[in-house]
C-alpha atoms as a PDB file:
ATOM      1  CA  UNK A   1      43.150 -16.375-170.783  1.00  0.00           C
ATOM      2  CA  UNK A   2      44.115 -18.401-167.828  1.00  0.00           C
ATOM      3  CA  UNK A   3      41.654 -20.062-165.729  1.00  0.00           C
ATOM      4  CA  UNK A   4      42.574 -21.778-162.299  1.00  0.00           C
ATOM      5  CA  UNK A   5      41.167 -24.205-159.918  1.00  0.00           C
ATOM      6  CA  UNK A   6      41.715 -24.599-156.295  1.00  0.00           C
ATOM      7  CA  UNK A   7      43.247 -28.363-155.468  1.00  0.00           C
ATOM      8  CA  UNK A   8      44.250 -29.621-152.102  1.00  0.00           C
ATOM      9  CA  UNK A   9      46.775 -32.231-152.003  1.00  0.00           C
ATOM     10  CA  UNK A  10      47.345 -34.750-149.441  1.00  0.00           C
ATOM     11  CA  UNK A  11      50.389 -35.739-148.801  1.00  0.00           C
ATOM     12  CA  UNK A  12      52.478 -37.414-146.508  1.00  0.00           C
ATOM     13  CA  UNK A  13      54.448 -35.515-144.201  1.00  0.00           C
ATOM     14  CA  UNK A  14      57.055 -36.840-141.576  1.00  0.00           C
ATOM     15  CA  UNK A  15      56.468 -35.255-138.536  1.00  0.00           C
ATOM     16  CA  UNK A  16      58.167 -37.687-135.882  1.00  0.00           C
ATOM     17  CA  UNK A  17      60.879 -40.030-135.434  1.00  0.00           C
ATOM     18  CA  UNK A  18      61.398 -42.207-132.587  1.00  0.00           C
ATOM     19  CA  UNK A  19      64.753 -44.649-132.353  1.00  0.00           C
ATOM     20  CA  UNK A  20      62.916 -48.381-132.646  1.00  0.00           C
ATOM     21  CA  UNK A  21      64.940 -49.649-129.580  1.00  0.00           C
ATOM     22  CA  UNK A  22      65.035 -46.503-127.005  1.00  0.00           C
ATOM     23  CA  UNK A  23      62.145 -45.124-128.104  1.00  0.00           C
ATOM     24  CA  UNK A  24      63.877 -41.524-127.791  1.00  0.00           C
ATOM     25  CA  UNK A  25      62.551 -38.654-130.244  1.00  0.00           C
ATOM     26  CA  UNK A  26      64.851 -37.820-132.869  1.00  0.00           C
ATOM     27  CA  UNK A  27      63.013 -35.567-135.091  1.00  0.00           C
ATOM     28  CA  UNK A  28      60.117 -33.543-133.781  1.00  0.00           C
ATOM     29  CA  UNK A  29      58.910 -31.515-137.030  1.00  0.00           C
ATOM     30  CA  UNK A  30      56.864 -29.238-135.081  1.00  0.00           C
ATOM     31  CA  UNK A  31      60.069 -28.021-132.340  1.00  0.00           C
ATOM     32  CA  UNK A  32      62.421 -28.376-135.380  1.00  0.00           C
ATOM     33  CA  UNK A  33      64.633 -31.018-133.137  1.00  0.00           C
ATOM     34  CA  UNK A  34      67.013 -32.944-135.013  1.00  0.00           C
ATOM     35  CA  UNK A  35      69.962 -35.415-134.519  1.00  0.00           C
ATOM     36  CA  UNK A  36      71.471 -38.040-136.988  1.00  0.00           C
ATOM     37  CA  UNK A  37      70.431 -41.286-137.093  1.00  0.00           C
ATOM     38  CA  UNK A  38      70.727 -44.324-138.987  1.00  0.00           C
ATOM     39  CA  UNK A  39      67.289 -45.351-140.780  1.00  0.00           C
ATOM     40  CA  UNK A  40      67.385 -48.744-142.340  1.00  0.00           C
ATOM     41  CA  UNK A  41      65.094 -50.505-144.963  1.00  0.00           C
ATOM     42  CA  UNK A  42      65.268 -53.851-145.938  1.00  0.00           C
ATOM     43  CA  UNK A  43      63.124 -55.293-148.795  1.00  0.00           C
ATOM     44  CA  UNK A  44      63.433 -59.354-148.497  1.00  0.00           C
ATOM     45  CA  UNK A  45      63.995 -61.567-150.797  1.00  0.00           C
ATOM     46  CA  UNK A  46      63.182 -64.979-152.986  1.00  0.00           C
ATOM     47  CA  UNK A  47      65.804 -66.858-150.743  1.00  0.00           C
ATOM     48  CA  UNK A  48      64.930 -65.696-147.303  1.00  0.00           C
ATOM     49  CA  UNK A  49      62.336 -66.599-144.713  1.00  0.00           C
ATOM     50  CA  UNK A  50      60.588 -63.084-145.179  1.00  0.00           C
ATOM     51  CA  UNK A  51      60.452 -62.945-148.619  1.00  0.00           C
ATOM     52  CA  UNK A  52      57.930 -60.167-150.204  1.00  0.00           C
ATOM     53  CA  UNK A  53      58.517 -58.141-146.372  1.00  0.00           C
ATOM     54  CA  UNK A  54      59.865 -55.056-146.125  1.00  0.00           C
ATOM     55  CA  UNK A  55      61.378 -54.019-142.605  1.00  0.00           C
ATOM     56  CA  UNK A  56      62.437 -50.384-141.873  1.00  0.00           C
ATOM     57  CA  UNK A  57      63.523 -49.062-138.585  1.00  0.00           C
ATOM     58  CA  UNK A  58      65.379 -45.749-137.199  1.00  0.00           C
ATOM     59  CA  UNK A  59      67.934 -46.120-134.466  1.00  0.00           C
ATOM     60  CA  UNK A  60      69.566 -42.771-132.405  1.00  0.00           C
ATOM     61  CA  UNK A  61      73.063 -42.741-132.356  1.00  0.00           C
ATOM     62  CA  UNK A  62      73.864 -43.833-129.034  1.00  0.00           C
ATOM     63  CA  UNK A  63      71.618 -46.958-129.823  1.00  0.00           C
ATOM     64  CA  UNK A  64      73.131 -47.430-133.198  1.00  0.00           C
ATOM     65  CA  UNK A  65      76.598 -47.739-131.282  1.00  0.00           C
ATOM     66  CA  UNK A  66      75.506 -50.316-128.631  1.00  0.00           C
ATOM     67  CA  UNK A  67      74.170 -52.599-131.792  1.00  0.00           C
ATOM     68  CA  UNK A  68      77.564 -52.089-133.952  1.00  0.00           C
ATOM     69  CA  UNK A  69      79.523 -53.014-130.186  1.00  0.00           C
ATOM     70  CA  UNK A  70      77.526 -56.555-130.616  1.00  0.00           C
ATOM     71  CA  UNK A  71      79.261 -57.112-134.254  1.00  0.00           C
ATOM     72  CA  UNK A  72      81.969 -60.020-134.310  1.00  0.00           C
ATOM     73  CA  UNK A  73      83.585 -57.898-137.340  1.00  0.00           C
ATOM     74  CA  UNK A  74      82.796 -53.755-136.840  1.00  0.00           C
ATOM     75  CA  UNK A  75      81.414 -52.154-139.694  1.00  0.00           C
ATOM     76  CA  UNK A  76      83.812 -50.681-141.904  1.00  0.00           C
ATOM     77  CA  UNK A  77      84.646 -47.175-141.652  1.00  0.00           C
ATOM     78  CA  UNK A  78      85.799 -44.109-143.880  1.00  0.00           C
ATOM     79  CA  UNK A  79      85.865 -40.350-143.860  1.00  0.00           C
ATOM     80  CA  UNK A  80      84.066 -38.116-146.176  1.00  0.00           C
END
């Protein structure tokens, strides 16, 4: 015999993403709207200023282009 119980899990669920600079949507769960974008995390550590912080932020691609543009040396690039 198998006997069940009811559970509700909670859980986190992305639902929005907004570009940290623009502050255009990028992902809208509920309209399904999507674009790339580049979403960076950055745990600090021992040797800098910030250590133990953790930064994260999401940037649209236009956005993400104006911030490589400011680069003395570009980011290096390859195809898939």
């Amino acid at each position: 015999m198998e006997k069940y119980e009811e559970k509700v899990i909670k859980d986190n669920v992305l639902t929005e993403v907004y570009c940290n600079k623009c502050g255009k949507l990028i992902y809208d769960q509920h309209t399904k709207k999507k674009v790339d974008y580049l979403s960076l995390t950055k745990e600090w550590g021992y040797f800098s200023n910030k250590d133990m912080e953790i930064h994260s932020f999401d940037l649209c691609e236009e956005c993400y282009d104006e911030f490589i543009e400011s680069f003395k040396y570009p980011p290096s690039k390859t195809k898939k």
